[in-house]
C-alpha atoms as a PDB file:
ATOM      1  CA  UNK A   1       0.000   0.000   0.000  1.00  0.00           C
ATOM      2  CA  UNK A   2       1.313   3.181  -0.734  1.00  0.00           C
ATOM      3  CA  UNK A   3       2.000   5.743   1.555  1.00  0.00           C
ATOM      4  CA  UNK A   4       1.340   9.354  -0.658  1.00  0.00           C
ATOM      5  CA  UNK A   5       0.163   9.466  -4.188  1.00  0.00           C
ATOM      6  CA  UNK A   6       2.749  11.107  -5.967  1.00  0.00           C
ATOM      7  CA  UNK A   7       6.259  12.489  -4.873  1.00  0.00           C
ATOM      8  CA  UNK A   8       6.744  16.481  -5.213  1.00  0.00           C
ATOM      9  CA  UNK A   9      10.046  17.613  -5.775  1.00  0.00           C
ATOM     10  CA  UNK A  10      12.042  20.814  -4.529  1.00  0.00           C
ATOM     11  CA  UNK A  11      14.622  22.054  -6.238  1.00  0.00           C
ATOM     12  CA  UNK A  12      16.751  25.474  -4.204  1.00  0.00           C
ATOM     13  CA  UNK A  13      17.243  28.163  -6.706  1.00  0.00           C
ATOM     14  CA  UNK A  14      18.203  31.943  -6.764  1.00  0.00           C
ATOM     15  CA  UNK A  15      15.058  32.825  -7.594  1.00  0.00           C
ATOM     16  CA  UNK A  16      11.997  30.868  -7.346  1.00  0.00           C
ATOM     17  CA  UNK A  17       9.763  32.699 -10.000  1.00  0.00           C
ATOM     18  CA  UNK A  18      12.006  32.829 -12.438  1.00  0.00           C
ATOM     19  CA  UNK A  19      13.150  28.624 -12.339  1.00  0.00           C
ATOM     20  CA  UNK A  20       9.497  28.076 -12.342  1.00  0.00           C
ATOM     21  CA  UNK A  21       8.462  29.701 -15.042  1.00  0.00           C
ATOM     22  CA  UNK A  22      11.326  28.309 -16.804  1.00  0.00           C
ATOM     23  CA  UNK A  23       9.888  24.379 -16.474  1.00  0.00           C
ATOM     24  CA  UNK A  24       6.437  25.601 -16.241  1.00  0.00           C
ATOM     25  CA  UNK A  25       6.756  26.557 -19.529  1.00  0.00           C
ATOM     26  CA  UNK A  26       9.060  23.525 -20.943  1.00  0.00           C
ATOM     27  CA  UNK A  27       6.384  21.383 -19.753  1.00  0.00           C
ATOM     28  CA  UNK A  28       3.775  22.842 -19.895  1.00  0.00           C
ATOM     29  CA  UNK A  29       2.446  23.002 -16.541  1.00  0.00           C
ATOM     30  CA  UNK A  30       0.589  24.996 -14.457  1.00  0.00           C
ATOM     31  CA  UNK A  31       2.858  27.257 -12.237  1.00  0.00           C
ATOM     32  CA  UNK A  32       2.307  29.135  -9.095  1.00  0.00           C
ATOM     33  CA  UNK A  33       4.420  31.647  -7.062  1.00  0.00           C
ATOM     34  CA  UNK A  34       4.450  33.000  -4.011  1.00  0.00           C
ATOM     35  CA  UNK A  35       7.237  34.863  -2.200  1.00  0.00           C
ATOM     36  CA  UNK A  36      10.709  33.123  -2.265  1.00  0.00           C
ATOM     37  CA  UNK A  37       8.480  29.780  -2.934  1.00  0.00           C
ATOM     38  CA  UNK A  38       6.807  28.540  -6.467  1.00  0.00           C
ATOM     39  CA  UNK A  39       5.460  24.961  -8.010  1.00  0.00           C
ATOM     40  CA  UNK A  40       4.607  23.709 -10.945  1.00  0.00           C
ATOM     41  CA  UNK A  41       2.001  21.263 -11.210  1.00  0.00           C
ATOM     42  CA  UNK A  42       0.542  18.786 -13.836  1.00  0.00           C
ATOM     43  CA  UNK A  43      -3.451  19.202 -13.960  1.00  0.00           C
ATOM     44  CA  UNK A  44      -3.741  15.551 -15.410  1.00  0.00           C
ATOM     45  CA  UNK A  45      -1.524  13.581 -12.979  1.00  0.00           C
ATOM     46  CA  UNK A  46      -1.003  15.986  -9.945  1.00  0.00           C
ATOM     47  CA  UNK A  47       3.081  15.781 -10.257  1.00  0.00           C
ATOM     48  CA  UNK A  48       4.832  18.703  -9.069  1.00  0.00           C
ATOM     49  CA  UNK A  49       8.112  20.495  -8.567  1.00  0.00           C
ATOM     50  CA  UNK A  50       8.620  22.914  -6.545  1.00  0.00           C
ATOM     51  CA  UNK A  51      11.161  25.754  -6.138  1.00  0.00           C
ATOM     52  CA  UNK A  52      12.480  27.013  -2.850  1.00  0.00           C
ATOM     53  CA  UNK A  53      14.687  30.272  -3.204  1.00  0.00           C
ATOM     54  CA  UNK A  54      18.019  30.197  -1.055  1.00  0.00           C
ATOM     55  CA  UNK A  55      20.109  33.249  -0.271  1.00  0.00           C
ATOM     56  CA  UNK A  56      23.248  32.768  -1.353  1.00  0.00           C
ATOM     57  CA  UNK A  57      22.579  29.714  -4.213  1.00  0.00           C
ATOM     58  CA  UNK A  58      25.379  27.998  -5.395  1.00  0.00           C
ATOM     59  CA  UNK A  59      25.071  26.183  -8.654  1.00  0.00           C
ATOM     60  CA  UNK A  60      26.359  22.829  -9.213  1.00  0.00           C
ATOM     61  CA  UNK A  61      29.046  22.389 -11.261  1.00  0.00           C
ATOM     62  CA  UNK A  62      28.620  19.623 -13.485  1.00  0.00           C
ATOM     63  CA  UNK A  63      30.423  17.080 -14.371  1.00  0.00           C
ATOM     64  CA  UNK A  64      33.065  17.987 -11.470  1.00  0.00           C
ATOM     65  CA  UNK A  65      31.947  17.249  -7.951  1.00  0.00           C
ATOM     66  CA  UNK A  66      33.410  20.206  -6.228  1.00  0.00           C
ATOM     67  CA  UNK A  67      30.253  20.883  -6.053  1.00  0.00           C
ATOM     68  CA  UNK A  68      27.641  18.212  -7.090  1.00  0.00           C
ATOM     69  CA  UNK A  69      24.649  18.043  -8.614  1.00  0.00           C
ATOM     70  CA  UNK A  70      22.739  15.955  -5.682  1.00  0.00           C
ATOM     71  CA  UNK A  71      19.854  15.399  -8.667  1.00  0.00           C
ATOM     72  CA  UNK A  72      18.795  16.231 -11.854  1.00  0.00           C
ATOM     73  CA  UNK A  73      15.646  16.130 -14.291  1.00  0.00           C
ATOM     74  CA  UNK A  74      15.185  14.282 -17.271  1.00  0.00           C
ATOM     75  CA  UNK A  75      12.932  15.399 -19.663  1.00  0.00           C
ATOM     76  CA  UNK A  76      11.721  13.267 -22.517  1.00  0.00           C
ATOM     77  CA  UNK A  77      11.258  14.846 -25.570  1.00  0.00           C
ATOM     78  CA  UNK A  78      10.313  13.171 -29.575  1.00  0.00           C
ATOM     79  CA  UNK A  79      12.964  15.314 -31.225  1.00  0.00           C
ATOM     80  CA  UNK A  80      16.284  16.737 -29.572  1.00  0.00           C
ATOM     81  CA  UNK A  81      16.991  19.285 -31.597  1.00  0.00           C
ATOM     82  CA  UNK A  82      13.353  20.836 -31.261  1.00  0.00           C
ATOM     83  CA  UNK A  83      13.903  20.525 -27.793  1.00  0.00           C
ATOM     84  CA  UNK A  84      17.048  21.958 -28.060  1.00  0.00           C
ATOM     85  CA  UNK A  85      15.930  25.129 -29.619  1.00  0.00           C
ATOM     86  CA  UNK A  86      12.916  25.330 -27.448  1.00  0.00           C
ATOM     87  CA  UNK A  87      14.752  25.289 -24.110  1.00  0.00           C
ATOM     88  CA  UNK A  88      17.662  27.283 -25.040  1.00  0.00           C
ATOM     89  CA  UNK A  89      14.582  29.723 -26.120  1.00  0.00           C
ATOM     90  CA  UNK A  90      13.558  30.007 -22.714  1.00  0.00           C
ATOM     91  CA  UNK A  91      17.148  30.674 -20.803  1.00  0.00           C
ATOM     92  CA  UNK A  92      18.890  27.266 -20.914  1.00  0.00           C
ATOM     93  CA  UNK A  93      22.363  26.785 -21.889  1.00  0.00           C
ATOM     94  CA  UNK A  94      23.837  23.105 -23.756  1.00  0.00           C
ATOM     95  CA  UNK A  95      26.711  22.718 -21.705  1.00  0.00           C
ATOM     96  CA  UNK A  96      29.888  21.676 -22.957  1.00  0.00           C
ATOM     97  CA  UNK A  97      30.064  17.961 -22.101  1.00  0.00           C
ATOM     98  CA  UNK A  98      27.399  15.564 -23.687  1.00  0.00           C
ATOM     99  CA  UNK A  99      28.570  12.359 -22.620  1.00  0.00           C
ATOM    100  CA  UNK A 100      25.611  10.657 -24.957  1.00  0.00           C
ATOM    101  CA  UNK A 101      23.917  10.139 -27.953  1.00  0.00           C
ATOM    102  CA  UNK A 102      20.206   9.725 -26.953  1.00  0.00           C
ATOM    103  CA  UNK A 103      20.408  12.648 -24.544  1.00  0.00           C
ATOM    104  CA  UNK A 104      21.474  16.183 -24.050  1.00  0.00           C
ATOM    105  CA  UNK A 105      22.601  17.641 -21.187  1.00  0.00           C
ATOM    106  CA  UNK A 106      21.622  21.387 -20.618  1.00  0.00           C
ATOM    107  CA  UNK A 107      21.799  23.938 -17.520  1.00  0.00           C
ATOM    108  CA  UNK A 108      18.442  25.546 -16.840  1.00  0.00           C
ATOM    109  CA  UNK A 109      18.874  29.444 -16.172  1.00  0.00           C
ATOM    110  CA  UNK A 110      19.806  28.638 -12.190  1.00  0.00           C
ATOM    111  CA  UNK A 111      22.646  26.622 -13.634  1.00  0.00           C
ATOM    112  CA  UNK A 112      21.483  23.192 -12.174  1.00  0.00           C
ATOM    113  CA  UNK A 113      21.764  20.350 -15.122  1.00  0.00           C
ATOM    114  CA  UNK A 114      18.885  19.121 -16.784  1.00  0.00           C
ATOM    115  CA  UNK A 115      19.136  16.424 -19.713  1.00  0.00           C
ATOM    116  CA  UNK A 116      16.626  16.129 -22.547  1.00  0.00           C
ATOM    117  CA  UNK A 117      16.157  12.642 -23.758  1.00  0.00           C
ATOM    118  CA  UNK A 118      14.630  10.871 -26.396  1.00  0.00           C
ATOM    119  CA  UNK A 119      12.330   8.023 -24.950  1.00  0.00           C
END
């Protein structure tokens, strides 16, 4: 028996708003902000991630560990390079090390890595 329906995921940010907005619109999602605190949320299935502003954010810095990632979102897309284009659109950078074919590994505008992968 499960214990909660679905998981909801925070992700620490400089700026809530703005890293919302940013998935909210790559997937599509509903978003919501308020204060130093915003979510994004699926109407169909109820998923959400949410996005917790912390003074003095620190980016990871990917693929070192100096400082690590801790986690990262996959997103599943039908074509990369639409994807590509679409995310970069909205703030994202490709960074320099794609250690794959059937993905892509980007930094949303926060600078935590994100990869976009064909399913």
């Amino acid at each position: 028996m499960a214990i909660a329906r679905y998981p909801s995921f925070v992700i620490d940010c400089p700026d809530a708003g703005a890293l919302a907005t940013f998935y909210g619109t790559v997937l599509d999602w509903t978003i919501k902000t308020s204060g130093d605190w915003a979510e994004i949320r699926d109407t169909e299935t109820g998923n959400c991630i949410c996005f917790q502003q912390v003074e003095g954010f620190t980016p990871p810095q990917w693929p070192g560990q100096q400082v690590p990632q801790q986690m990262h979102l996959d997103v599943m897309v039908e074509d990369l390079d639409a994807g590509e284009e679409a995310v970069v659109a909205l703030g994202a950078k490709r960074h320099e090390h794609q250690p794959g074919e059937s993905f892509r590994v980007f930094l949303d505008p926060a600078g935590h890595p994100f990869c976009l992968c064909v399913d």
